[in-house]
C-alpha atoms as a PDB file:
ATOM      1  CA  UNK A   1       0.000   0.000   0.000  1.00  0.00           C
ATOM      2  CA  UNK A   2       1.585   3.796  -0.889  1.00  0.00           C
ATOM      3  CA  UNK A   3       1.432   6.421   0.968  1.00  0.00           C
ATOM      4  CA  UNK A   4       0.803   9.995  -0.361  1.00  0.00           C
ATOM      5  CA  UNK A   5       1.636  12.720   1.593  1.00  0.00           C
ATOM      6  CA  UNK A   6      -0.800  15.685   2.171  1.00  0.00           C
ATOM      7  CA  UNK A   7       1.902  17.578   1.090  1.00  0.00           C
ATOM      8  CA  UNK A   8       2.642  16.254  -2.258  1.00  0.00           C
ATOM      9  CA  UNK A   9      -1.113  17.219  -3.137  1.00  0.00           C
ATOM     10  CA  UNK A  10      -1.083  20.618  -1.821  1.00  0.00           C
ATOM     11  CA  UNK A  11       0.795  22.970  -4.318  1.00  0.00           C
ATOM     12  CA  UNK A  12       0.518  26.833  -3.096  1.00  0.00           C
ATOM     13  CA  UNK A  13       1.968  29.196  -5.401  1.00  0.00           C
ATOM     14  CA  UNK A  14       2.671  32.637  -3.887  1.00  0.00           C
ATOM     15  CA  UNK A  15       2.973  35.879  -6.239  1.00  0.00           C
ATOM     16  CA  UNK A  16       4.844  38.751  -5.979  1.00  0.00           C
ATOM     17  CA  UNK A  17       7.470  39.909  -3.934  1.00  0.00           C
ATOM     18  CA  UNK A  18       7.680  39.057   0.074  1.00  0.00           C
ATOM     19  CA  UNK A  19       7.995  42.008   2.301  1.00  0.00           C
ATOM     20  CA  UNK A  20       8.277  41.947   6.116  1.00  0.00           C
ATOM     21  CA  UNK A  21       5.277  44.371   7.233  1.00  0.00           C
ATOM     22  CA  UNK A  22       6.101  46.913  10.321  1.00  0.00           C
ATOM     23  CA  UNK A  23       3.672  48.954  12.147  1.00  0.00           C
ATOM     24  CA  UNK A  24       5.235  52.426  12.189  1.00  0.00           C
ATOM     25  CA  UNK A  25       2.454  54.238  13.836  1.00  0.00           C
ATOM     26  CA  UNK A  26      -1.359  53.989  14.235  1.00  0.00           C
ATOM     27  CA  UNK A  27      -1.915  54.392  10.390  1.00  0.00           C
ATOM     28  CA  UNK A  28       1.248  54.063   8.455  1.00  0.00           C
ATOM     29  CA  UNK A  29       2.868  50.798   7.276  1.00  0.00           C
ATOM     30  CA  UNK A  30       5.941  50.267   6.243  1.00  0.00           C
ATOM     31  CA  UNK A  31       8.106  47.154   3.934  1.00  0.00           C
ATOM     32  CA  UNK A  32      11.119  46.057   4.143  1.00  0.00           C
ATOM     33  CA  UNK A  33      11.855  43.006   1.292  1.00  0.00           C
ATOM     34  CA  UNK A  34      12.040  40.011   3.593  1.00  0.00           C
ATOM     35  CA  UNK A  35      15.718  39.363   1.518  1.00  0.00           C
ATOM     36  CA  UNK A  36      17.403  41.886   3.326  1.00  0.00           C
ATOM     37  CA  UNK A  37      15.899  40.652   6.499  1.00  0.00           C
ATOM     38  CA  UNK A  38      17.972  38.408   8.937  1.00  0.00           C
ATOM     39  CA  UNK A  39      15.619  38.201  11.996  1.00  0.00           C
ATOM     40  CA  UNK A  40      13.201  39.746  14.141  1.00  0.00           C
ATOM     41  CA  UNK A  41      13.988  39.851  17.571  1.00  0.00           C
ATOM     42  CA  UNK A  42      12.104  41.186  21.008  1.00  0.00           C
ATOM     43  CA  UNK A  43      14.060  42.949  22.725  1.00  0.00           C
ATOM     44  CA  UNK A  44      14.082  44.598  26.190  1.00  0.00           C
ATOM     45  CA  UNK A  45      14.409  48.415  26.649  1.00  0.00           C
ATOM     46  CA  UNK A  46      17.576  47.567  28.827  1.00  0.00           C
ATOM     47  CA  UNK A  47      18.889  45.602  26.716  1.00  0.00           C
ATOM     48  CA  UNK A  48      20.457  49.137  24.657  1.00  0.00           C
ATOM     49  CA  UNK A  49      23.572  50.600  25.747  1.00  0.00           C
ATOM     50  CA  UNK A  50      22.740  54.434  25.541  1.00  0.00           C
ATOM     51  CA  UNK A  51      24.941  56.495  23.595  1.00  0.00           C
ATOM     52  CA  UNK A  52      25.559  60.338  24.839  1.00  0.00           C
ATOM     53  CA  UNK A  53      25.264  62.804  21.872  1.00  0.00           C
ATOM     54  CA  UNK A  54      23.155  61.135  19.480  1.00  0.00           C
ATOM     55  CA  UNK A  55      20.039  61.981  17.734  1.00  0.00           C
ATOM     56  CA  UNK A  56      16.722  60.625  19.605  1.00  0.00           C
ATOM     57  CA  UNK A  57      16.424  58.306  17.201  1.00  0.00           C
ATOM     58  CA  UNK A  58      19.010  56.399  18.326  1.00  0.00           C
ATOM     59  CA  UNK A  59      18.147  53.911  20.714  1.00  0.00           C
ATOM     60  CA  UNK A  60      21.650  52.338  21.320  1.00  0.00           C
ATOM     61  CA  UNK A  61      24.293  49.775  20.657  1.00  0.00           C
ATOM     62  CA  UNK A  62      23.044  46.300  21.170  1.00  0.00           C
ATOM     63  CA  UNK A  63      25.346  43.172  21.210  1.00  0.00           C
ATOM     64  CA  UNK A  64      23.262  40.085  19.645  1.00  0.00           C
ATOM     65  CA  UNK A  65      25.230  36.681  18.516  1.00  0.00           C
ATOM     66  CA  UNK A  66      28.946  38.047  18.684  1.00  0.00           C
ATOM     67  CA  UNK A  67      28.063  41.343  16.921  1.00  0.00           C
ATOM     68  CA  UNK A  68      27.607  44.983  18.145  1.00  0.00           C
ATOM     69  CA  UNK A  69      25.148  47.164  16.112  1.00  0.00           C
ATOM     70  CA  UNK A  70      23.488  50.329  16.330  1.00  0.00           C
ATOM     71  CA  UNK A  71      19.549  50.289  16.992  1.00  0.00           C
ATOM     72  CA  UNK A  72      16.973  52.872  15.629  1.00  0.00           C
ATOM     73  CA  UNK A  73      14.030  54.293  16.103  1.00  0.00           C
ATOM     74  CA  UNK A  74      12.439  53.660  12.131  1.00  0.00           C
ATOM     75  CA  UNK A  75       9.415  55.491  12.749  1.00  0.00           C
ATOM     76  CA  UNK A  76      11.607  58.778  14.276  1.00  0.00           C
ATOM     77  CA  UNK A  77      13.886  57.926  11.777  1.00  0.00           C
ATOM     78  CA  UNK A  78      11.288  58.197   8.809  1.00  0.00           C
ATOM     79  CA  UNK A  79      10.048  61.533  10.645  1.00  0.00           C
ATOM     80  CA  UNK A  80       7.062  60.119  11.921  1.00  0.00           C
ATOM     81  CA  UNK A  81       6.370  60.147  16.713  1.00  0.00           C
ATOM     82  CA  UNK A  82       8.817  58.249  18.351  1.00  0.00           C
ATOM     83  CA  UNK A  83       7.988  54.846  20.007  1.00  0.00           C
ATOM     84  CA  UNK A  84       6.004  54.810  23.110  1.00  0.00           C
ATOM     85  CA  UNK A  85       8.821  55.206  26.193  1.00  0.00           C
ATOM     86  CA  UNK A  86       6.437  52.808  28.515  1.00  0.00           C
ATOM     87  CA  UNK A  87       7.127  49.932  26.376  1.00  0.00           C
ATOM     88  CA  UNK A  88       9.105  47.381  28.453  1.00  0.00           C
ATOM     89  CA  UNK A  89      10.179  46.018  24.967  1.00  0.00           C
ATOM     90  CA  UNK A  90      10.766  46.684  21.014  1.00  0.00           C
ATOM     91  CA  UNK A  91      10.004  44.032  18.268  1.00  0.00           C
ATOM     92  CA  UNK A  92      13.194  44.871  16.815  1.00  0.00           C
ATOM     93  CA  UNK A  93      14.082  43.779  13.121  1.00  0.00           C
ATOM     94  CA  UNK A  94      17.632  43.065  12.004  1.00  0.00           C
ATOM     95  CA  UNK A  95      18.542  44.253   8.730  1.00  0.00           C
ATOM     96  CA  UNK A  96      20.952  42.729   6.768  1.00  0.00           C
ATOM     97  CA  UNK A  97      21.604  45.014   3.359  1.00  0.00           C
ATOM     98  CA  UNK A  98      24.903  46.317   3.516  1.00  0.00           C
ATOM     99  CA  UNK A  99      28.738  45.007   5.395  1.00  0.00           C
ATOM    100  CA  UNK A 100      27.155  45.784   9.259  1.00  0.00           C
ATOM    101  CA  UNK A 101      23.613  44.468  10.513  1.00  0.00           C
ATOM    102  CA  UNK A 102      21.300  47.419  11.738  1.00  0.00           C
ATOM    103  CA  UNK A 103      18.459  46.933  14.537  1.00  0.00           C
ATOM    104  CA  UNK A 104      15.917  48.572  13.653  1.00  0.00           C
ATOM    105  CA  UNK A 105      12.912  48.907  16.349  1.00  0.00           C
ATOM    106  CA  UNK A 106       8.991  49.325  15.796  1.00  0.00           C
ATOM    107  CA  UNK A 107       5.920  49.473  16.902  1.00  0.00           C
ATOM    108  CA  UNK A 108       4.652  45.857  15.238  1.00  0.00           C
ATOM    109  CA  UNK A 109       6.002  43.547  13.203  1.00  0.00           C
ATOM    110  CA  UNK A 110       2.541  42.838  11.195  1.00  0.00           C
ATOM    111  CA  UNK A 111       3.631  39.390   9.117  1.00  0.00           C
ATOM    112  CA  UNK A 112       4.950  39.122   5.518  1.00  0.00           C
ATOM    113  CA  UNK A 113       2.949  40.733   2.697  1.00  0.00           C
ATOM    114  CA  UNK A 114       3.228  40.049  -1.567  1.00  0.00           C
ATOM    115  CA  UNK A 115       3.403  42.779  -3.878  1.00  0.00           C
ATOM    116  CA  UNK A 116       3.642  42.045  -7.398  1.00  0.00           C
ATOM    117  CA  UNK A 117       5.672  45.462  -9.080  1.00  0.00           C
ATOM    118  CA  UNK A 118       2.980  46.736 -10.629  1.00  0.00           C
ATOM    119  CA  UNK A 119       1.399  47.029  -7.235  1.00  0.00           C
ATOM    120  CA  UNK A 120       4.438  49.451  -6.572  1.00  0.00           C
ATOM    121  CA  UNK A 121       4.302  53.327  -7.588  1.00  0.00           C
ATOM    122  CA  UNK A 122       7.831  54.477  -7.405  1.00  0.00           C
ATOM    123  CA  UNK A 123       6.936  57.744  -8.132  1.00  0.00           C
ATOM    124  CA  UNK A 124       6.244  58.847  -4.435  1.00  0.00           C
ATOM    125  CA  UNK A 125       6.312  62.498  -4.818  1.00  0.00           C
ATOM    126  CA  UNK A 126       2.665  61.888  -5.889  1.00  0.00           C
ATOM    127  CA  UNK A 127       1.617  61.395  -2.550  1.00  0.00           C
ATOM    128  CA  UNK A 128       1.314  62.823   0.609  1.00  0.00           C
ATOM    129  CA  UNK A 129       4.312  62.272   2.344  1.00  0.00           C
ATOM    130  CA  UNK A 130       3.421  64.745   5.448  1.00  0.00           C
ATOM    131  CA  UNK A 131       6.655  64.736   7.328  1.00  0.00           C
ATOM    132  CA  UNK A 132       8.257  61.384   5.618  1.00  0.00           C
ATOM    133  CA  UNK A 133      11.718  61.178   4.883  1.00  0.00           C
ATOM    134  CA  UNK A 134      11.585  60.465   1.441  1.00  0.00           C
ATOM    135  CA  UNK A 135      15.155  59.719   0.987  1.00  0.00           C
ATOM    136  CA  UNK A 136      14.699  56.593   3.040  1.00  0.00           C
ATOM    137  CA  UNK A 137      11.172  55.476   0.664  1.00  0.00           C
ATOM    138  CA  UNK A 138      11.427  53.314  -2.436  1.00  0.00           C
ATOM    139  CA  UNK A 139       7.882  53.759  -3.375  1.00  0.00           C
ATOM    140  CA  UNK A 140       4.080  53.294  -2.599  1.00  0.00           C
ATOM    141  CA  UNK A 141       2.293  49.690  -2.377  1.00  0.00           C
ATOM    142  CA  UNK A 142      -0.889  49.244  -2.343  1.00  0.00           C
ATOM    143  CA  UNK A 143      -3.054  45.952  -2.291  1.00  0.00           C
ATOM    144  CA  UNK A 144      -6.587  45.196  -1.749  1.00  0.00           C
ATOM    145  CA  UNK A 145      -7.374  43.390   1.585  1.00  0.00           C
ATOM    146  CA  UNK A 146     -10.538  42.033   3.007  1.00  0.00           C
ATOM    147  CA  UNK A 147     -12.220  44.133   0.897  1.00  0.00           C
ATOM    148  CA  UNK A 148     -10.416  47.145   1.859  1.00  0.00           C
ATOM    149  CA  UNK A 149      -7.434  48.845   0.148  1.00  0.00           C
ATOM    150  CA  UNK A 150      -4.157  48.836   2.371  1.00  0.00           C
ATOM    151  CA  UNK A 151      -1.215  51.249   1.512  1.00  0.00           C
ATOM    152  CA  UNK A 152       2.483  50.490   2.726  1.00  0.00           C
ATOM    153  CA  UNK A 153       5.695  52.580   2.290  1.00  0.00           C
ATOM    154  CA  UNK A 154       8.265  50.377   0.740  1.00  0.00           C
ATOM    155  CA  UNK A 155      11.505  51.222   2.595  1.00  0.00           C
ATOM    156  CA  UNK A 156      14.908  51.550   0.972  1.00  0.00           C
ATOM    157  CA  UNK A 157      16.614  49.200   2.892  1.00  0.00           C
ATOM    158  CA  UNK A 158      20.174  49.628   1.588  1.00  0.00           C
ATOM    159  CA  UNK A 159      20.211  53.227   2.119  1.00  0.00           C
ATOM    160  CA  UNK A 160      19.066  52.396   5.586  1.00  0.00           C
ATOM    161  CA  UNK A 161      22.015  50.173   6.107  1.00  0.00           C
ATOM    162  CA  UNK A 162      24.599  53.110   4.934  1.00  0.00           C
ATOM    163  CA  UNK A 163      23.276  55.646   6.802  1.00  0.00           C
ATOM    164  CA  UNK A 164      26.153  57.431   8.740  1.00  0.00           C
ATOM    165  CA  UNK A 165      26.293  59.460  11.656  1.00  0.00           C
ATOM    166  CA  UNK A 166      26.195  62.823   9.646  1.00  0.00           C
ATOM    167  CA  UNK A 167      23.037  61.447   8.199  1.00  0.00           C
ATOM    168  CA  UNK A 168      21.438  60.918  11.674  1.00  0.00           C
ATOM    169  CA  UNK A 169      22.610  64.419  12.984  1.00  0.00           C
ATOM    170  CA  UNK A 170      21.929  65.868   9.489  1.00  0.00           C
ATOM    171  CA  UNK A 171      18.095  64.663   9.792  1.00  0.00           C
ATOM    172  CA  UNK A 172      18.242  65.565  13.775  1.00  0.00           C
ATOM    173  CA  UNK A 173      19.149  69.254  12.972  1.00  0.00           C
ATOM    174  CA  UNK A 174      16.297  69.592  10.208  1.00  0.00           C
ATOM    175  CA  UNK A 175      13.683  68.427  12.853  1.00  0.00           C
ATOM    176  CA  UNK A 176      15.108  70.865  15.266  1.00  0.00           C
ATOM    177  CA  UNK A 177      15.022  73.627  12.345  1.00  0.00           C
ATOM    178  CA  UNK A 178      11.423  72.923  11.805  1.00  0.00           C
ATOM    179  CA  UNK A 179      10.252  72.314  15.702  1.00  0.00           C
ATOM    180  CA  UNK A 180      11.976  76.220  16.154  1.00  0.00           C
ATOM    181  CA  UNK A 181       9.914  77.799  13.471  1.00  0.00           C
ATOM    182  CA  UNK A 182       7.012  76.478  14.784  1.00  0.00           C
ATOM    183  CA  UNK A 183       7.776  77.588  18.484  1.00  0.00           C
ATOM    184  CA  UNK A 184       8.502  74.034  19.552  1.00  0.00           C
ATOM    185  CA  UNK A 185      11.700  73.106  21.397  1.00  0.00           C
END
């Protein structure tokens, strides 16, 4: 008597591209392509070791499996609210694009989403980018969910993973410029 395997019957084909899906705030979604990511980690607010002088968005160094990398804020990074400070812990995702990993923290890590390309607008100057970074966004996904149409900000992940320290306090001093012309400090 054979046996078949459940498995053997069962072919699922996904389309398009996989992306790892991050919360960045109450509304806004970001991707990352899930080929640049090496894991996804929870990680304890301790955990960081603080660094003095750098922007906000700079949570810290972190040491994970023999390595020492920075850890950012993405959403502060992007220009969007920083992360809540009463969270105990980060879901923290570990990008792997360029020579050094990068930890980069969020609100959620919402699962792995498909985009075929021409779901992708890389013309983002189209839309309403409010106070995005738009040297960190590859484009504008869109896809059609539960009968509802979801938009995500498809993150340039190798620019991400190149970004310097003169980027960070580059971006830092533009926020400042903009906070002191609207009588914020």
């Amino acid at each position: 008597m054979a046996t078949i395997e459940l498995a053997d019957l069962i072919t699922v084909t996904a389309v398009g591209d996989p992306y790892l899906c991050l919360q960045l705030n109450q509304s806004i979604k970001g991707l990352l392509p899930l080929d640049q990511v090496q894991e996804v980690l929870t990680i304890k607010t301790e955990r960081f070791t603080l660094l003095p002088n750098m922007p906000s968005c700079v949570l810290g160094l972190l040491g994970h499996r023999s390595r020492t990398f920075y850890a950012v804020d993405l959403g502060e990074l992007l220009g969007l609210s920083q992360l809540e400070n009463s969270m105990a812990e980060y879901p923290l995702v570990i990008l792997q694009a360029g020579n050094a990993p990068m930890g980069l923290a969020v609100s959620q890590v919402a699962g792995v989403v498909r985009l075929l390309p021409e779901q992708i607008d890389r013309q983002i100057e189209k839309y309403r980018l409010n106070n995005l970074r738009s040297k960190y966004l590859a484009g504008y996904g869109q896809q059609e969910t539960s009968g509802q149409l979801q938009g995500y900000w498809l993150i340039k992940a190798e620019v991400l993973a190149q970004i310097t320290n003169a980027d960070l306090e580059a971006d830092h001093a533009a926020d400042w410029q903009v906070n002191a012309a609207q009588g914020f400090r």
